[in-house]
C-alpha atoms as a PDB file:
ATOM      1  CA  UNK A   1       0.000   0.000   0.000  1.00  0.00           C
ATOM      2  CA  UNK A   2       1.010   3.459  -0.687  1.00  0.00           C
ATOM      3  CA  UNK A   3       1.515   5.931   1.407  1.00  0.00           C
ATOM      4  CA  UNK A   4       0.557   3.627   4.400  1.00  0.00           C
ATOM      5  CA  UNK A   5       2.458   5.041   7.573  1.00  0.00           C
ATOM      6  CA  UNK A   6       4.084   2.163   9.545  1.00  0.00           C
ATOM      7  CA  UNK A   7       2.223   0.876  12.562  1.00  0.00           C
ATOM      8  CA  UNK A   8       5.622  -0.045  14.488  1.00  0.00           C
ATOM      9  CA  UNK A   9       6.396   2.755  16.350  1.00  0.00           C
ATOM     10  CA  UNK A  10      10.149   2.557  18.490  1.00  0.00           C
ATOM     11  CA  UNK A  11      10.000   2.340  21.988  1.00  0.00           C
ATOM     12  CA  UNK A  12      13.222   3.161  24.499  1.00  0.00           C
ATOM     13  CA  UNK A  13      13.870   0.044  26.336  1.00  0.00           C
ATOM     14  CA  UNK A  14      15.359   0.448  30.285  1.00  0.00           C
ATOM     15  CA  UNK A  15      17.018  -2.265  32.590  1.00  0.00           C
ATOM     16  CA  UNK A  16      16.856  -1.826  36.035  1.00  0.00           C
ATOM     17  CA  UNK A  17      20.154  -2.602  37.590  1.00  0.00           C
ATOM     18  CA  UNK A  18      19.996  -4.802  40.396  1.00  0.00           C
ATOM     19  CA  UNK A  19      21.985  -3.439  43.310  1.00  0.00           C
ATOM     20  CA  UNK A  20      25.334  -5.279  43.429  1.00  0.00           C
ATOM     21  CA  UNK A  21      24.904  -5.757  47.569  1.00  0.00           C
ATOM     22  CA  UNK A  22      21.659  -6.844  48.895  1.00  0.00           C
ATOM     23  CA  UNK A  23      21.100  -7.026  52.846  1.00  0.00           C
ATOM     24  CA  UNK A  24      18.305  -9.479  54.692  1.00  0.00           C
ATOM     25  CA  UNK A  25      17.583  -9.082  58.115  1.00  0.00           C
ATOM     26  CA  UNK A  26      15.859 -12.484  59.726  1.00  0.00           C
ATOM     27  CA  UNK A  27      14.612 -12.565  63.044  1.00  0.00           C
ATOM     28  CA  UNK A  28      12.070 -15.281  64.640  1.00  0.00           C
ATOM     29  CA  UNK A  29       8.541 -12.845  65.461  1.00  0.00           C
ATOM     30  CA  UNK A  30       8.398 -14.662  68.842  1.00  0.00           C
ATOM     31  CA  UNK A  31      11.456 -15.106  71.224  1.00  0.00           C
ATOM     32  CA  UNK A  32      12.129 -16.064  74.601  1.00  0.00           C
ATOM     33  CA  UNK A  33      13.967 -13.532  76.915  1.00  0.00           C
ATOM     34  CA  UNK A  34      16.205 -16.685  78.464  1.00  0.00           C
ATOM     35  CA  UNK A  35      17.387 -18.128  75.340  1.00  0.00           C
ATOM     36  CA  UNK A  36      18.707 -14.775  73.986  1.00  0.00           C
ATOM     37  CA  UNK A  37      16.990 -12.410  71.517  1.00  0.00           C
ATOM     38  CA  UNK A  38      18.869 -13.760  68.418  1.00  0.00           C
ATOM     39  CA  UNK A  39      18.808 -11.794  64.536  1.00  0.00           C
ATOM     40  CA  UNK A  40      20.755 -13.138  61.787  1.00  0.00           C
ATOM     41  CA  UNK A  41      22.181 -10.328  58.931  1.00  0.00           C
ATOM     42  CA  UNK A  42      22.949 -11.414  55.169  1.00  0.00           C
ATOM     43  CA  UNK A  43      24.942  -9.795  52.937  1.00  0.00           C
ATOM     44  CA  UNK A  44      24.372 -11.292  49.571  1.00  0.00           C
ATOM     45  CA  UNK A  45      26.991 -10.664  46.674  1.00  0.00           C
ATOM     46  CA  UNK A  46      24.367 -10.364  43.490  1.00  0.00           C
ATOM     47  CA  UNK A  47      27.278  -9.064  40.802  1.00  0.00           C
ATOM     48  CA  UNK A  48      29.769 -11.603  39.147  1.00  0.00           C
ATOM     49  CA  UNK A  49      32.624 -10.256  40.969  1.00  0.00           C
ATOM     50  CA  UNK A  50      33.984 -10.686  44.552  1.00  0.00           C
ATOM     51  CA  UNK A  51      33.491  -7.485  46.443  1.00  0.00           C
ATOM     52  CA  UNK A  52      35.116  -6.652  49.652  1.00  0.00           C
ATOM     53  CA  UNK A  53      32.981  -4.961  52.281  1.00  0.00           C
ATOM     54  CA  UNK A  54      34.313  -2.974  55.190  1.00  0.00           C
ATOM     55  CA  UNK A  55      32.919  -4.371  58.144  1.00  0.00           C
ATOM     56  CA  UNK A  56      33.199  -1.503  60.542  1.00  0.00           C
ATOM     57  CA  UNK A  57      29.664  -0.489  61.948  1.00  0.00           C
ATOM     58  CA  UNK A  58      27.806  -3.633  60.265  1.00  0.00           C
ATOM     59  CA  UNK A  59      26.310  -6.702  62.544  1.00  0.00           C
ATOM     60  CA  UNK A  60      29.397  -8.584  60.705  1.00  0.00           C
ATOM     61  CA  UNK A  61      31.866  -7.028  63.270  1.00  0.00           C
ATOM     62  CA  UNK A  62      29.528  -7.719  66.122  1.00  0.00           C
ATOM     63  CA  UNK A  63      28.692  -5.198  68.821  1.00  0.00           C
ATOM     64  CA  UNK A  64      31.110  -2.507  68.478  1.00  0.00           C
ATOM     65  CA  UNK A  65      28.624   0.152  67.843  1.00  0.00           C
ATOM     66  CA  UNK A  66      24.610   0.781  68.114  1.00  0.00           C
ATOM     67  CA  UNK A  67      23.600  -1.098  65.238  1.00  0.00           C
ATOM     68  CA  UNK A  68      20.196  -1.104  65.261  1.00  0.00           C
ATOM     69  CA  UNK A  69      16.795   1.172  65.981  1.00  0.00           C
ATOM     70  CA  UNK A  70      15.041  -0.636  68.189  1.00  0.00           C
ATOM     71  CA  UNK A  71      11.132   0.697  69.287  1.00  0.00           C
ATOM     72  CA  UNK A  72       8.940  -0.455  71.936  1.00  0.00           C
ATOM     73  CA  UNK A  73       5.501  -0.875  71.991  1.00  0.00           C
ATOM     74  CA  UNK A  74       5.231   2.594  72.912  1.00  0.00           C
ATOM     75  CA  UNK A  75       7.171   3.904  70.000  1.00  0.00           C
ATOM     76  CA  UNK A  76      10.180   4.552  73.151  1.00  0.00           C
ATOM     77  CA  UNK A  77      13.560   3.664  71.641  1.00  0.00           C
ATOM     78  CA  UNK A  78      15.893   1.559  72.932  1.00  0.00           C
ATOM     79  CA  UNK A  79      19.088   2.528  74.611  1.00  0.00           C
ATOM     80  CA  UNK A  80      22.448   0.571  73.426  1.00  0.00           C
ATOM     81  CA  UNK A  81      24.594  -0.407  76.070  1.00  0.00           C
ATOM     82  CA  UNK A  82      27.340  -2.196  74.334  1.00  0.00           C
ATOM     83  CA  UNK A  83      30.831  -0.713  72.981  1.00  0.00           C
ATOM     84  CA  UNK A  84      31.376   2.075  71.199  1.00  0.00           C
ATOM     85  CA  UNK A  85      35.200   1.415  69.312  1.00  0.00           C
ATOM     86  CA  UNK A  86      36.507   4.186  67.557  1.00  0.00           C
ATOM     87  CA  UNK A  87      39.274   3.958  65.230  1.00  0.00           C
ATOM     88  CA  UNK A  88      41.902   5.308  62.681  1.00  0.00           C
ATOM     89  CA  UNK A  89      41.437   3.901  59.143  1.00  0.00           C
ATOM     90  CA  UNK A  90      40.791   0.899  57.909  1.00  0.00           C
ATOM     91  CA  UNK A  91      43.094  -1.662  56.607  1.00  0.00           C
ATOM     92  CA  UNK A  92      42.980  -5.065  54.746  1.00  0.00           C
ATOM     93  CA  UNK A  93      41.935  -6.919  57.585  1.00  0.00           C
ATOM     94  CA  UNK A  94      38.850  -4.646  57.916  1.00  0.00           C
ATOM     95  CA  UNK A  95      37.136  -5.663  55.327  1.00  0.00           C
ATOM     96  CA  UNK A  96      35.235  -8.914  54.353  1.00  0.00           C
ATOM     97  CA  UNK A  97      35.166 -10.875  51.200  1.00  0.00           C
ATOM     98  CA  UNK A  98      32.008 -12.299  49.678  1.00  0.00           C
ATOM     99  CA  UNK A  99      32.501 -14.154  46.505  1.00  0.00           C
ATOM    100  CA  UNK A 100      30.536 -13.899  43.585  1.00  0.00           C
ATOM    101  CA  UNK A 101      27.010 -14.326  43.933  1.00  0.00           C
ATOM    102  CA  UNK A 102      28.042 -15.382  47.543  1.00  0.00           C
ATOM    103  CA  UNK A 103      26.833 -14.315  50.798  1.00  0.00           C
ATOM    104  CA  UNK A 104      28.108 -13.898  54.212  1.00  0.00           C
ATOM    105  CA  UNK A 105      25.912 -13.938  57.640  1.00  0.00           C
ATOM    106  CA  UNK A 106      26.402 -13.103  61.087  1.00  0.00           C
ATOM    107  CA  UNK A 107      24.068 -14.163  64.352  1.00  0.00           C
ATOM    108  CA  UNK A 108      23.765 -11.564  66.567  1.00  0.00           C
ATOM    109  CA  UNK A 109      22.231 -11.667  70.358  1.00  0.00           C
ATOM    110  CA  UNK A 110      20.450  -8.635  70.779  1.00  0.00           C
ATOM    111  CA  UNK A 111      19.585  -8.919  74.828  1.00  0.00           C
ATOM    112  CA  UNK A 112      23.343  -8.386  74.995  1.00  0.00           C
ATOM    113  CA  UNK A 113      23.419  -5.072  74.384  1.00  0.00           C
ATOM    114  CA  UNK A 114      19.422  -3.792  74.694  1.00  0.00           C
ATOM    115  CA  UNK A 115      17.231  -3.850  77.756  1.00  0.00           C
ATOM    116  CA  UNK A 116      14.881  -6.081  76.187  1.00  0.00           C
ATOM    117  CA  UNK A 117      11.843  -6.999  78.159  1.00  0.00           C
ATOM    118  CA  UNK A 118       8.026  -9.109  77.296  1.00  0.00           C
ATOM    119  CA  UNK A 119       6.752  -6.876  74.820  1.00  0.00           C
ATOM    120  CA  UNK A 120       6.776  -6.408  71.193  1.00  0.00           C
ATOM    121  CA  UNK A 121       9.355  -4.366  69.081  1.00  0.00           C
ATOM    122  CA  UNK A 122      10.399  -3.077  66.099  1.00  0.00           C
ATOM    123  CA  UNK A 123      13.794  -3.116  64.377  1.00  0.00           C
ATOM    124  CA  UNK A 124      16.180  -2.107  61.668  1.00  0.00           C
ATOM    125  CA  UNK A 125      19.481  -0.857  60.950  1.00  0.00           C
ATOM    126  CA  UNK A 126      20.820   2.124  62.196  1.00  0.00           C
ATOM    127  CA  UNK A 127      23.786   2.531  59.764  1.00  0.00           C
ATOM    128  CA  UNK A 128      22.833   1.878  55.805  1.00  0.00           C
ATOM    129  CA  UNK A 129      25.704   2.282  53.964  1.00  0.00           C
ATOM    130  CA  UNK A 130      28.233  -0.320  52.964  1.00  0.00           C
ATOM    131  CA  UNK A 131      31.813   0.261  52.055  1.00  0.00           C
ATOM    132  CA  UNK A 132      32.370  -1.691  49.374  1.00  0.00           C
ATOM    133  CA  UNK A 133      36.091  -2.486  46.659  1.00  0.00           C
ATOM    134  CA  UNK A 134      35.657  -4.194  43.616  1.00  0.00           C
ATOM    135  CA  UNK A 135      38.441  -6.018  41.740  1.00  0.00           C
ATOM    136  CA  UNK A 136      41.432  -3.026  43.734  1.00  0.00           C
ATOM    137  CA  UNK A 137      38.969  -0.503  42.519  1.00  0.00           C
ATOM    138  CA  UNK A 138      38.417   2.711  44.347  1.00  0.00           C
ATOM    139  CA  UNK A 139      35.699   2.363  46.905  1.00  0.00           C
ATOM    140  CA  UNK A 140      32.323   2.245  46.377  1.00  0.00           C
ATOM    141  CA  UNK A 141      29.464   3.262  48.657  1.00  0.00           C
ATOM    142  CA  UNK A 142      26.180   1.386  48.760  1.00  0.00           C
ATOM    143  CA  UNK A 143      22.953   1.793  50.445  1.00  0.00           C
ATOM    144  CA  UNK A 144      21.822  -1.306  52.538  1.00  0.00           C
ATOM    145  CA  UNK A 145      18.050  -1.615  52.483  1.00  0.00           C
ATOM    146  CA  UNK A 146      16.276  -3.764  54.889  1.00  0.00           C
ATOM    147  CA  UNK A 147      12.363  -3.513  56.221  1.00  0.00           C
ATOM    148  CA  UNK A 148      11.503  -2.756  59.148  1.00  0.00           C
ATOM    149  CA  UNK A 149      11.134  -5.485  60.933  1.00  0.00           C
ATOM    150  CA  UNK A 150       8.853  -6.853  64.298  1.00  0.00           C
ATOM    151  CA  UNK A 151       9.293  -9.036  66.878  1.00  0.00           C
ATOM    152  CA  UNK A 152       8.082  -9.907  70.388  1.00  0.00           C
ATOM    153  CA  UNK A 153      10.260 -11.358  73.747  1.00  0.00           C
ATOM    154  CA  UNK A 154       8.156 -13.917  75.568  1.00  0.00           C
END
């Protein structure tokens, strides 16, 4: 046919990148005060290089700073009362490899370092940005995104 005008029309086509450094935090909803308030942390590796992730102020150190933001029922926050380590900067031995499309995971015991009583709470992280080298490339900073998550102490 002349003079027809094409029906295809062009259409810009975008991939969403997935972030190269997921986080998970897991907690069981119901927990009992005498067995320890336990939450386990993930960092999962979703690019097909190792990374390197400083550790400093992440659950993957342990307690060595206020981690998380912890609410009461009331919306009152909870006080940290574990150690506070400052420090000069980092070296090698700071950071933590995850291999490709690998993960690393901590267990943490949060009635170590929180007045935790019967009740129910809510929790995330209080620090969300990751440190991060790729293949002895400068750093990289990444944003850690977890829910908010609840939970109640028997």
């Amino acid at each position: 046919m002349e003079g027809a005008m094409s029906s295809e029309t062009s259409q810009d086509v975008f991939e969403i990148e997935q972030p190269v450094i997921s986080c998970k935090l897991n907690i069981t909803t119901e927990q009992h005060i005498v067995n320890g308030i336990f939450i386990d942390f993930i960092l999962l590796n979703q690019s097909d290089n190792d990374l390197s992730v400083l550790t400093w102020n992440t659950p993957l150190e342990g307690f060595h700073s206020n981690l998380f933001i912890i609410t009461d029922q009331y919306d009152e926050r909870l006080v940290y009362h574990g150690p506070m380590t400052k420090r000069t900067g980092p070296t090698a031995i700071d950071y933590q490899l995850i291999r490709a499309k690998g993960n690393v995971a901590t267990l943490l015991d949060l009635s170590s370092v929180y007045d935790l009583i019967p009740g129910s709470y809510k929790l995330q992280l209080n620090k969300k940005t990751l440190q991060v080298i790729e293949n002895d490339m400068p750093m990289s900073i990444y944003q850690c995104q977890t829910d908010t998550i609840n939970f109640s102490v028997q």
